[in-house]
Protein backbone atom coordinates (compact mmCIF):
# COMPACT_ATOMS: atom_id res chain seq x y z
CA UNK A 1 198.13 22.12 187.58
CA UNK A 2 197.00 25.96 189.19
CA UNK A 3 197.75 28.75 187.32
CA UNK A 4 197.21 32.57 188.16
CA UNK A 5 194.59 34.35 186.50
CA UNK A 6 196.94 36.55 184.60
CA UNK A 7 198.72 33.63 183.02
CA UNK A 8 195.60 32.12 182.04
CA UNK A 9 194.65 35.14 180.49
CA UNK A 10 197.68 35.56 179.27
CA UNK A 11 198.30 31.63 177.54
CA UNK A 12 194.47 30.63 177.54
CA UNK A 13 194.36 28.91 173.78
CA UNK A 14 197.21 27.29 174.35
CA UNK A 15 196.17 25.79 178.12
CA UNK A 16 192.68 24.68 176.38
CA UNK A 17 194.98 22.83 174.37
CA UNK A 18 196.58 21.52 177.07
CA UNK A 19 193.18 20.48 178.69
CA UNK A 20 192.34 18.75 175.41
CA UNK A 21 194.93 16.69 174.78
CA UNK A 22 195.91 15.40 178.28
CA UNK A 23 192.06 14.97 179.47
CA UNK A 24 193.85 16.76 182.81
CA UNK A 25 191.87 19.93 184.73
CA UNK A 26 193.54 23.16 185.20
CA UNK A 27 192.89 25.10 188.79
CA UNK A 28 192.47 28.96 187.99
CA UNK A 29 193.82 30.89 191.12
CA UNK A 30 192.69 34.57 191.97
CA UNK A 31 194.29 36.47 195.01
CA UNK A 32 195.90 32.92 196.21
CA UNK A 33 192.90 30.83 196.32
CA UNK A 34 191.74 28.19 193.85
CA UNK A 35 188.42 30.25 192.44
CA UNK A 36 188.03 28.30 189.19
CA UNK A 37 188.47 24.36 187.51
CA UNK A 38 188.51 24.29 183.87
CA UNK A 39 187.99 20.73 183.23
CA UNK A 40 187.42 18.78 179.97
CA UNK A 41 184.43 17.42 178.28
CA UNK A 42 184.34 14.04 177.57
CA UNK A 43 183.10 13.83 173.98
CA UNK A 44 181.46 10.22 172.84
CA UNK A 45 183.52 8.58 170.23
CA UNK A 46 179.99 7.58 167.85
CA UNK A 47 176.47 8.81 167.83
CA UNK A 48 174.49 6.81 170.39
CA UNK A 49 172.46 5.09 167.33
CA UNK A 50 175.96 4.27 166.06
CA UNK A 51 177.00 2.60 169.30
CA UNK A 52 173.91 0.31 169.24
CA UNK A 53 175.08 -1.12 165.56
CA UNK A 54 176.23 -4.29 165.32
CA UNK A 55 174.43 -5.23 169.27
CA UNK A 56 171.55 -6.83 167.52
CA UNK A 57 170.70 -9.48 165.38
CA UNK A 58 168.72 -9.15 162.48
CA UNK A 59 166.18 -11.82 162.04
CA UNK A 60 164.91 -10.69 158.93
CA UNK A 61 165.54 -9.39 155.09
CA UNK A 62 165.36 -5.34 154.73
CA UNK A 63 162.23 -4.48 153.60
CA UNK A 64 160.53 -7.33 155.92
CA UNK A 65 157.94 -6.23 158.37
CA UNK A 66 158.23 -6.19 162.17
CA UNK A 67 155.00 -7.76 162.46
CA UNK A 68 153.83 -11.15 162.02
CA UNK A 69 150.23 -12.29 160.97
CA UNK A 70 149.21 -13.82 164.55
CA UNK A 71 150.12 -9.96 165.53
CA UNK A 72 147.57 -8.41 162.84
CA UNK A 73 144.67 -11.22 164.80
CA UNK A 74 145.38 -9.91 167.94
CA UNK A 75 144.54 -6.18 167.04
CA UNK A 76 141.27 -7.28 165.54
């Protein structure tokens, strides 16, 4: 969609709606030529830590360390 500059100014809250909700860009015309694109931002559903739950697999009890014995010898 292209809209004038006046009518944006005119109807912006509701065409950032618009943007929103139909994940389409809007083309911003001044003087007859396309000078701005108002697109939209594409927000991630989860935190990135929350995408990674559930990827793993836990080979362990909570409260278990990460590192074995043989680990500890190899530091020494």
């Amino acid at each position: 969609m292209t809209i004038t500059v006046t009518d944006f100014k005119a109807h912006c809250l509701r065409i950032l709606r618009e943007v929103e909700q139909t994940n389409k860009p809007v083309e911003i015309s001044k003087q007859g030529k396309v000078r701005f694109r108002l697109i939209p931002v594409q927000m991630p559903d989860k935190a990135p830590w929350m995408r990674l739950r559930s990827l793993g697999v836990l080979h362990g009890e909570p409260g278990d360390s990460v590192f074995h014995e043989k680990d500890w010898e190899a530091a020494r």
